[in-house]
PDB file of N, CA and C in Angstrom:
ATOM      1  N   UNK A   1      34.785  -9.184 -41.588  1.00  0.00           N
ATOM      2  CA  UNK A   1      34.619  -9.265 -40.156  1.00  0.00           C
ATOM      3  C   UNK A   1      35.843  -9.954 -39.582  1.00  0.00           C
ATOM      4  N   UNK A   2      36.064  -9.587 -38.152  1.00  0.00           N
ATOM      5  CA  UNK A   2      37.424 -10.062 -37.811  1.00  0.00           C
ATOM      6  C   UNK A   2      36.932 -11.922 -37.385  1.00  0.00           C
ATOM      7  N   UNK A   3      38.330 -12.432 -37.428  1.00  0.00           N
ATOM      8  CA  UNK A   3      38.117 -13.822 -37.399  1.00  0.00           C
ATOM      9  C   UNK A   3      37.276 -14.310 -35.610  1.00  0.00           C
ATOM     10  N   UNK A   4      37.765 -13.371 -34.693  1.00  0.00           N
ATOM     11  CA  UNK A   4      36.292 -13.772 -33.447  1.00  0.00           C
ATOM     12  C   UNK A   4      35.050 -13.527 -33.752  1.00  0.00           C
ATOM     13  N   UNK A   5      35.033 -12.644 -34.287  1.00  0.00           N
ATOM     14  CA  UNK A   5      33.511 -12.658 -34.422  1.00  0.00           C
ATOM     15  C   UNK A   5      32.815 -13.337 -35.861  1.00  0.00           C
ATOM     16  N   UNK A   6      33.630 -13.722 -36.812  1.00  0.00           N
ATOM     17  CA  UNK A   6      33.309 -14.846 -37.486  1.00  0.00           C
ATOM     18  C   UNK A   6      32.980 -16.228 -36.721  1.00  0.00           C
ATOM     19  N   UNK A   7      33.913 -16.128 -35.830  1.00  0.00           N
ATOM     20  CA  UNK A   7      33.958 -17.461 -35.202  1.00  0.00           C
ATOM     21  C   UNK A   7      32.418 -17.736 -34.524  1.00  0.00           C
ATOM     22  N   UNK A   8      32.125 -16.435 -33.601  1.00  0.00           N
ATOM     23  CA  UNK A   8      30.982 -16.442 -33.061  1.00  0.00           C
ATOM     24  C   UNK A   8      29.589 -16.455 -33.913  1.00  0.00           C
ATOM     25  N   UNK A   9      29.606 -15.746 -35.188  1.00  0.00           N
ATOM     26  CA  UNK A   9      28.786 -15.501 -36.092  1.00  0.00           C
ATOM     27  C   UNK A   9      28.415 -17.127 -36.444  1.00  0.00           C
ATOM     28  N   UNK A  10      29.351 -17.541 -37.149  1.00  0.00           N
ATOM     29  CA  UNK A  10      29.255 -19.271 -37.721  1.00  0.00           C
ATOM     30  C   UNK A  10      28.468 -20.562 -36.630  1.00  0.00           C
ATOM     31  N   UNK A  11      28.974 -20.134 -35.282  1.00  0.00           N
ATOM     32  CA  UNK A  11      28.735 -20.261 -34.034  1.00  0.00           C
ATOM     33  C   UNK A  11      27.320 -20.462 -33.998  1.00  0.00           C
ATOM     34  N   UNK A  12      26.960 -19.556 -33.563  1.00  0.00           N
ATOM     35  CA  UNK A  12      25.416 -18.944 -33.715  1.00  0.00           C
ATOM     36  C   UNK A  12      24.570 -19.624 -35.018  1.00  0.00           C
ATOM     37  N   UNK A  13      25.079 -20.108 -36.104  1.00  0.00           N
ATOM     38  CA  UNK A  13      24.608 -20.372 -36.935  1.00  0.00           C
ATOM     39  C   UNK A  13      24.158 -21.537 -37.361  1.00  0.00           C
ATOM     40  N   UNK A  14      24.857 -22.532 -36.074  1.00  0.00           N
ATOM     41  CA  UNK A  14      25.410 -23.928 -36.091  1.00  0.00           C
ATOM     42  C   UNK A  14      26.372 -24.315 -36.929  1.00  0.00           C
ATOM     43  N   UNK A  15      26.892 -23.570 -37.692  1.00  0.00           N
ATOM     44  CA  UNK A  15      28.247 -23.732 -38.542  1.00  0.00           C
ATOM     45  C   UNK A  15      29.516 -24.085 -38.381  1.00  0.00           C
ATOM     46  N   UNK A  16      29.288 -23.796 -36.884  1.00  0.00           N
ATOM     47  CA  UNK A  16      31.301 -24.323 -36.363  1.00  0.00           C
ATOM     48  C   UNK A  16      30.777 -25.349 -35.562  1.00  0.00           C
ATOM     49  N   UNK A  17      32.031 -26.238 -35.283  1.00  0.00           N
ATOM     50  CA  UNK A  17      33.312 -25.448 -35.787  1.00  0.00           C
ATOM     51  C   UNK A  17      33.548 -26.093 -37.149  1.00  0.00           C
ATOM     52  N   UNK A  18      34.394 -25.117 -37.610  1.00  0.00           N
ATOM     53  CA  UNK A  18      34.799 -25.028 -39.092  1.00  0.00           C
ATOM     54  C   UNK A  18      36.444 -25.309 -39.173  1.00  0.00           C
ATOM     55  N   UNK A  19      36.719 -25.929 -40.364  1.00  0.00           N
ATOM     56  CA  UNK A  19      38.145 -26.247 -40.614  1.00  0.00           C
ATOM     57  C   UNK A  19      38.760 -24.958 -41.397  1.00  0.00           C
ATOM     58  N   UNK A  20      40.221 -24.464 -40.674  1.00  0.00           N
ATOM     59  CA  UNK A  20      40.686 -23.424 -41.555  1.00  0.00           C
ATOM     60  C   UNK A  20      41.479 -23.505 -42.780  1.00  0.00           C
ATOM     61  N   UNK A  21      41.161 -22.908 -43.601  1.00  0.00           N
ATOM     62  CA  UNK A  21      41.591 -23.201 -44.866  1.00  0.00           C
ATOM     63  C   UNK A  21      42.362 -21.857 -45.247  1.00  0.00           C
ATOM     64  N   UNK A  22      43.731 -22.138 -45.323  1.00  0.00           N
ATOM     65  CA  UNK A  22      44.494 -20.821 -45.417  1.00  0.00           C
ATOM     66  C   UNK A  22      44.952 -20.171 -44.417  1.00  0.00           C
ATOM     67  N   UNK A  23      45.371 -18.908 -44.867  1.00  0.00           N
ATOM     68  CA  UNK A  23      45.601 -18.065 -43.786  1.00  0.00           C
ATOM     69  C   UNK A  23      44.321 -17.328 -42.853  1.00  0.00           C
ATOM     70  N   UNK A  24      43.532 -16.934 -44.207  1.00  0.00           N
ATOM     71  CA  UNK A  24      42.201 -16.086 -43.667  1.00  0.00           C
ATOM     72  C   UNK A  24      40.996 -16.531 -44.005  1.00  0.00           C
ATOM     73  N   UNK A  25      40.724 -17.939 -44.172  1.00  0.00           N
ATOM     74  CA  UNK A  25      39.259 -18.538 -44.401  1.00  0.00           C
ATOM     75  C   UNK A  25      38.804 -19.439 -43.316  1.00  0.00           C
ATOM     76  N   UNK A  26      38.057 -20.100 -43.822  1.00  0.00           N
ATOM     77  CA  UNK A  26      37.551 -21.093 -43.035  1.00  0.00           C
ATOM     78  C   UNK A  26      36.544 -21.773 -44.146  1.00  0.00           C
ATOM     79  N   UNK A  27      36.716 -23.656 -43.883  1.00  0.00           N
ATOM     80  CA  UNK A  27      35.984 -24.207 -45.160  1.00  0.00           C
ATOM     81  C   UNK A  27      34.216 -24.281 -44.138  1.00  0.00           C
ATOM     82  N   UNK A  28      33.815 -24.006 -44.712  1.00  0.00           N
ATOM     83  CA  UNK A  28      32.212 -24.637 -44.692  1.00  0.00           C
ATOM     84  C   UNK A  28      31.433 -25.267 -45.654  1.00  0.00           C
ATOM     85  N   UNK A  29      30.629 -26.210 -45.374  1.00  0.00           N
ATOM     86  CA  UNK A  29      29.416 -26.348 -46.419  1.00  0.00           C
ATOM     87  C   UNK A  29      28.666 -24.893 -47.117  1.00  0.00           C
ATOM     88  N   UNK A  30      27.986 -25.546 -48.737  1.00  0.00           N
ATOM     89  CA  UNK A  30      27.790 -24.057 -49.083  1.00  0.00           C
ATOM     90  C   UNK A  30      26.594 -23.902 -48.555  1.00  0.00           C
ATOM     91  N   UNK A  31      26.009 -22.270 -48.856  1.00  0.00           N
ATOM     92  CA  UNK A  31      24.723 -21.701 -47.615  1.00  0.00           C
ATOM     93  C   UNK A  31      24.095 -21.944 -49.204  1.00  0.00           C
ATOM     94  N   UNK A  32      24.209 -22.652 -49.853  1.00  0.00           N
ATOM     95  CA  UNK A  32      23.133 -22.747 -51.136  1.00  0.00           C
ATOM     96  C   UNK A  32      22.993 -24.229 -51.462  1.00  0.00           C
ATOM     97  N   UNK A  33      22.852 -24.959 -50.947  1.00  0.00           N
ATOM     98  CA  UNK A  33      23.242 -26.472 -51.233  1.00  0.00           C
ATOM     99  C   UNK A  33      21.685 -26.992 -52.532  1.00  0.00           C
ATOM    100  N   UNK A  34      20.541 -25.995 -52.821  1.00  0.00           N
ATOM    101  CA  UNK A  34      20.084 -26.519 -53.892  1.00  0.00           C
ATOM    102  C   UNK A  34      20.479 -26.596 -55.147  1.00  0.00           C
ATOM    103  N   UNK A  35      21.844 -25.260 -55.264  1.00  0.00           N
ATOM    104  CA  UNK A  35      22.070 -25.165 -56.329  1.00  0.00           C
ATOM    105  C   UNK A  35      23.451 -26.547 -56.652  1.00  0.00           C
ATOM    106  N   UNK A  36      23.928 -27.273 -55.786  1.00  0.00           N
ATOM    107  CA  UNK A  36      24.610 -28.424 -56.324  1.00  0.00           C
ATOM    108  C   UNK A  36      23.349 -29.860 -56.838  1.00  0.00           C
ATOM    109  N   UNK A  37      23.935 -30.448 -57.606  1.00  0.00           N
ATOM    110  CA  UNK A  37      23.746 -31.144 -58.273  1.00  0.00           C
ATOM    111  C   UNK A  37      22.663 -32.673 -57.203  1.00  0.00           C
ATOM    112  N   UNK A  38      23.101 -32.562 -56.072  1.00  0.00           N
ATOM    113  CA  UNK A  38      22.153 -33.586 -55.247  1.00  0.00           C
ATOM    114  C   UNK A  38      21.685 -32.709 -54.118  1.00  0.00           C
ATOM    115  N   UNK A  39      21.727 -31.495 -54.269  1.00  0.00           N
ATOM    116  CA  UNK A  39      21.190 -30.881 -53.725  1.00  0.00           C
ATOM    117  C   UNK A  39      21.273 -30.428 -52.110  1.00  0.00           C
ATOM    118  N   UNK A  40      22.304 -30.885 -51.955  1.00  0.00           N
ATOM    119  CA  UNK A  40      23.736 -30.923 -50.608  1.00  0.00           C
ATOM    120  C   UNK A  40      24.626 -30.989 -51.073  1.00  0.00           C
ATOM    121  N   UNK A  41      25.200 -30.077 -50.028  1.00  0.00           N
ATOM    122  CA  UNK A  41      26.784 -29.708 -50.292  1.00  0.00           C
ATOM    123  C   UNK A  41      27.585 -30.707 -49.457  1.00  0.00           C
ATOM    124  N   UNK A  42      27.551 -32.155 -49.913  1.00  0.00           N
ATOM    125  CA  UNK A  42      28.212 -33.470 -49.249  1.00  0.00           C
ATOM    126  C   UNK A  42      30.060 -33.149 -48.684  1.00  0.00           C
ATOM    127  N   UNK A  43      30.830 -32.521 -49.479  1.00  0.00           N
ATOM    128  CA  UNK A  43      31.754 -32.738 -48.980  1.00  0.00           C
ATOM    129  C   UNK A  43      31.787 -30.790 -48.870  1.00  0.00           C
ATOM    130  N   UNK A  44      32.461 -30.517 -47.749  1.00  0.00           N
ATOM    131  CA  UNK A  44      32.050 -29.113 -47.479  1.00  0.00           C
ATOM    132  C   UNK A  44      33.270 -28.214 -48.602  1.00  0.00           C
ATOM    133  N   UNK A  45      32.436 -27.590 -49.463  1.00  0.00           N
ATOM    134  CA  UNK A  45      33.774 -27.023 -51.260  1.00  0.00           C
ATOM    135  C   UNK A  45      33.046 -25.534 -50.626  1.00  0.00           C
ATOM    136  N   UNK A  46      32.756 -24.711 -49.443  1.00  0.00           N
ATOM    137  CA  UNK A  46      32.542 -23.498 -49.808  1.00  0.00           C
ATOM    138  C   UNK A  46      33.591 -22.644 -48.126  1.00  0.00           C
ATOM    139  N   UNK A  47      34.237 -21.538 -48.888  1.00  0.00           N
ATOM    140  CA  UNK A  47      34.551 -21.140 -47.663  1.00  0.00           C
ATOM    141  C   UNK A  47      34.177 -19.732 -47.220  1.00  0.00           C
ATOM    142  N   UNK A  48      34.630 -19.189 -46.277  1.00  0.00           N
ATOM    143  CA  UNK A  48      34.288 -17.869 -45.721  1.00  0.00           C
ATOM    144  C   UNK A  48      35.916 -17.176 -45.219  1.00  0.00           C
ATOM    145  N   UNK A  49      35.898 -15.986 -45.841  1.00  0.00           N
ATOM    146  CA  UNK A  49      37.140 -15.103 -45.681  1.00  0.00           C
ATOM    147  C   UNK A  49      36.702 -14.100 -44.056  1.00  0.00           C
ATOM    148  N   UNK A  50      37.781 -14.063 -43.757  1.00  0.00           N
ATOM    149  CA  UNK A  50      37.845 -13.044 -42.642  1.00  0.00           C
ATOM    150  C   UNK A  50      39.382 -12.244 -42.399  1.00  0.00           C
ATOM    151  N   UNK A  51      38.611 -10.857 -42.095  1.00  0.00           N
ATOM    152  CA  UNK A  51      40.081 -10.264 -42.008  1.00  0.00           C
ATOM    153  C   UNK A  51      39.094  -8.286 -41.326  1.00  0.00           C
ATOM    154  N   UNK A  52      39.656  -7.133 -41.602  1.00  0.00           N
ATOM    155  CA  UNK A  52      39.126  -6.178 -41.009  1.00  0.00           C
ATOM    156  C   UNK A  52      38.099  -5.481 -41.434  1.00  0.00           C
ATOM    157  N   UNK A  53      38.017  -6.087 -43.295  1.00  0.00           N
ATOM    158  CA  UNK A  53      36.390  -5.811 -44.044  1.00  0.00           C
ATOM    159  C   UNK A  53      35.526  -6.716 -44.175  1.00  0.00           C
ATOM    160  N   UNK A  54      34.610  -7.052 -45.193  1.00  0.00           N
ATOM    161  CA  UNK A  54      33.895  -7.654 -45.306  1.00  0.00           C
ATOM    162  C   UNK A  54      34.475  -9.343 -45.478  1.00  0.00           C
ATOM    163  N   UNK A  55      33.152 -10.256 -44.821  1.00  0.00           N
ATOM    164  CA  UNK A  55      33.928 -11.261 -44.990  1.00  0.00           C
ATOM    165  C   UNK A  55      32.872 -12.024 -46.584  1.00  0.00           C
ATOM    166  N   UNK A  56      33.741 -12.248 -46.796  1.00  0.00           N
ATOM    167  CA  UNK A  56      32.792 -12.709 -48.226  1.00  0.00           C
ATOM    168  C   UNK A  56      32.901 -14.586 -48.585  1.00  0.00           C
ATOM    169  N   UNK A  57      31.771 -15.183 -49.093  1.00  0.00           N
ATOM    170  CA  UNK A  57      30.813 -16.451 -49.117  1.00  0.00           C
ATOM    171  C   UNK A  57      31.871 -16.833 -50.531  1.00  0.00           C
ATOM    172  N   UNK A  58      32.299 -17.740 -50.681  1.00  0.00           N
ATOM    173  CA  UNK A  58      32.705 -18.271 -52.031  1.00  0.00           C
ATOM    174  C   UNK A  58      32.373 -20.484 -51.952  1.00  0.00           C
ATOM    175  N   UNK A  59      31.559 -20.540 -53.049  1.00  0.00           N
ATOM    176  CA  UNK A  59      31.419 -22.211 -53.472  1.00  0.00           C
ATOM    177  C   UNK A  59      31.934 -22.272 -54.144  1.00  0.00           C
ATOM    178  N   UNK A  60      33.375 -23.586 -54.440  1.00  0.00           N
ATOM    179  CA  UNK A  60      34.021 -23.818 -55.708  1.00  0.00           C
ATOM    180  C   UNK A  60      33.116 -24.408 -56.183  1.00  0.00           C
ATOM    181  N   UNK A  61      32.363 -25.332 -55.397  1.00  0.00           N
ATOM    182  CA  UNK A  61      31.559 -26.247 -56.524  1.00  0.00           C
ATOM    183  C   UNK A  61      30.558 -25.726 -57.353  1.00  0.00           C
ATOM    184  N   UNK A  62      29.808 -24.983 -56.778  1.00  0.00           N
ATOM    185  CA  UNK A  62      28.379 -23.950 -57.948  1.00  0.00           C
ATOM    186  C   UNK A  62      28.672 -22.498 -58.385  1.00  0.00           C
ATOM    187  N   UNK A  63      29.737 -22.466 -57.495  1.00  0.00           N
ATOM    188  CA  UNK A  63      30.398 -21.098 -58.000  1.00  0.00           C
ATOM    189  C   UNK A  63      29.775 -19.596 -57.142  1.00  0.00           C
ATOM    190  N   UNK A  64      29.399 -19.922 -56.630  1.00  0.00           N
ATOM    191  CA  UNK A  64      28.027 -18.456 -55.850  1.00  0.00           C
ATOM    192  C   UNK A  64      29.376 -18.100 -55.104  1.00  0.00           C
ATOM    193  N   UNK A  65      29.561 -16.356 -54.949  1.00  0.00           N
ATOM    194  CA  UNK A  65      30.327 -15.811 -54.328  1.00  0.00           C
ATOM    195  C   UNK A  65      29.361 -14.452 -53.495  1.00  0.00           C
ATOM    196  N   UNK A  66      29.430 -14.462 -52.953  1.00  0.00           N
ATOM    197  CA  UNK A  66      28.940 -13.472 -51.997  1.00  0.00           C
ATOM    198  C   UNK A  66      29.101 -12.929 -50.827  1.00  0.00           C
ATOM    199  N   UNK A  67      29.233 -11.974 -50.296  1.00  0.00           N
ATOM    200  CA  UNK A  67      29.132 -11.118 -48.856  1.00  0.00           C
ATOM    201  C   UNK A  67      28.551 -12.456 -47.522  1.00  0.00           C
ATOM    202  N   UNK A  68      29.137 -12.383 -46.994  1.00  0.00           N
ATOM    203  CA  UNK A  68      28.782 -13.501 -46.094  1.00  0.00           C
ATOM    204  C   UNK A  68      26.822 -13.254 -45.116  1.00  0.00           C
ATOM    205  N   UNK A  69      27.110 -12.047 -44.694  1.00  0.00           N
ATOM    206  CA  UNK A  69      25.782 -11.532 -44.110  1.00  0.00           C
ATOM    207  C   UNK A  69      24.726 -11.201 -45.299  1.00  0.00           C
ATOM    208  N   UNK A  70      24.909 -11.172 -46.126  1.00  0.00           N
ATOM    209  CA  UNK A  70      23.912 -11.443 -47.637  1.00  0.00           C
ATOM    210  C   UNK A  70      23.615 -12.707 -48.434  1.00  0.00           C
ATOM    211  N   UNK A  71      24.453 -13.710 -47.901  1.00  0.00           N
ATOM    212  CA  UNK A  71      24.249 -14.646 -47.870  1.00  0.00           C
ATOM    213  C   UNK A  71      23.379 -15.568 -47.119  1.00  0.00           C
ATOM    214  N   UNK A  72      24.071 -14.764 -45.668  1.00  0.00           N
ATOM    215  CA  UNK A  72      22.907 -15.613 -44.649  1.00  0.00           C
ATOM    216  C   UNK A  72      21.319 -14.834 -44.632  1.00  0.00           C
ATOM    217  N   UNK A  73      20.898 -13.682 -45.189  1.00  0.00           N
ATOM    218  CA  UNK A  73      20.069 -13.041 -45.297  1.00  0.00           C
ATOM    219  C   UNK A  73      19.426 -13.908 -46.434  1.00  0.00           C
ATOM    220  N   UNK A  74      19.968 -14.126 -47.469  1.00  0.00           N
ATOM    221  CA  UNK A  74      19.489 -14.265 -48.518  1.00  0.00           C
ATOM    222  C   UNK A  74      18.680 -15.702 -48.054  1.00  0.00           C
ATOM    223  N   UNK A  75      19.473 -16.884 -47.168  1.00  0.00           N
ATOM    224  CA  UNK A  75      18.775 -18.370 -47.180  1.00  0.00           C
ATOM    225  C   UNK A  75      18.149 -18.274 -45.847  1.00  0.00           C
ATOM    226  N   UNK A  76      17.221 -17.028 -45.594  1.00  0.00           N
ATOM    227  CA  UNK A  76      16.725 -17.056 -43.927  1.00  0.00           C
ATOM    228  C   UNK A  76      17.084 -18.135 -43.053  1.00  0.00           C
ATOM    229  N   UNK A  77      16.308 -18.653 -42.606  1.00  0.00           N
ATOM    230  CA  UNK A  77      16.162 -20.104 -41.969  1.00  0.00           C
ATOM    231  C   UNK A  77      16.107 -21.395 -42.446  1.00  0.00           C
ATOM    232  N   UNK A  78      15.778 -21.055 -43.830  1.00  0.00           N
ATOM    233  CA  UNK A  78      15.642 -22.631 -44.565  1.00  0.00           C
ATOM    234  C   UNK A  78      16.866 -23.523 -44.791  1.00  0.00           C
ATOM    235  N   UNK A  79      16.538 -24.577 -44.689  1.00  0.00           N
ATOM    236  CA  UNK A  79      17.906 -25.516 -45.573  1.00  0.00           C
ATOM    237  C   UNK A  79      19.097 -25.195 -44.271  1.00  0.00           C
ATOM    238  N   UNK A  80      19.045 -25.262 -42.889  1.00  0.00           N
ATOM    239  CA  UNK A  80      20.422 -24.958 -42.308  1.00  0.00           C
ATOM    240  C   UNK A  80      20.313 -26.705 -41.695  1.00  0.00           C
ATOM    241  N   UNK A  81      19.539 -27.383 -41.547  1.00  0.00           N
ATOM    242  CA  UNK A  81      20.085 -28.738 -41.039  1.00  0.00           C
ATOM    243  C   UNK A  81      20.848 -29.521 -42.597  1.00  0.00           C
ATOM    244  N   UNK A  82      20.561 -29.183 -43.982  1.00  0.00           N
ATOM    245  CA  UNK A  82      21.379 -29.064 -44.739  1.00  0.00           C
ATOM    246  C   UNK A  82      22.835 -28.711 -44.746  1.00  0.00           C
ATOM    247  N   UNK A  83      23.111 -27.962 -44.188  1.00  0.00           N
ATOM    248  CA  UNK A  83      23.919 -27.035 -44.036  1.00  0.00           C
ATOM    249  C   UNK A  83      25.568 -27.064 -43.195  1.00  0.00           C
ATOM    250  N   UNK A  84      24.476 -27.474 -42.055  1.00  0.00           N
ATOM    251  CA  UNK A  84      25.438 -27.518 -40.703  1.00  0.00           C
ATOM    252  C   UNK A  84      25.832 -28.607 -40.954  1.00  0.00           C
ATOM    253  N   UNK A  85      27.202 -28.832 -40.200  1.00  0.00           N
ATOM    254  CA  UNK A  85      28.186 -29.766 -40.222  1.00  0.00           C
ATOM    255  C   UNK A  85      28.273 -31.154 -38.579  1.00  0.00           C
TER     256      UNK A  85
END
């Protein structure tokens, strides 16, 4: 997805604003924070790519890589005051 409408997407999500990391990411907390070790993603290790295809979900820390909108599908509503920054 292009980087406005990431912007707006994350937006909407309570996710931004977000710090950019790179040319074409942006860092966020991960959308899986049970799978780290205290069970929050304390210092934000996951980012989101954007560019004219898909934008895709990557955690260095637990490792989960995924499609960004399959991601947010996947954690409905739960766990986003987790989440948000």
């Amino acid at each position: 997805m292009r980087e406005s409408t990431l912007i707006a997407f994350l937006t909407d999500l309570g996710l931004w604003p977000a710090k950019r990391s790179g040319d074409n990411h942006f860092g966020i907390r991960c959308l899986y924070p049970h799978k780290h070790v205290k069970g929050m993603d304390i210092k934000p290790s996951a980012g989101v790519s954007f560019d004219d295809g898909i934008s895709w979900f990557s955690c260095f820390a637990c490792g989960t890589k995924r499609p960004m909108v399959a991601a947010v599908y996947e954690n409905g509503t739960q766990g986003w005051s987790l989440i948000s920054i």
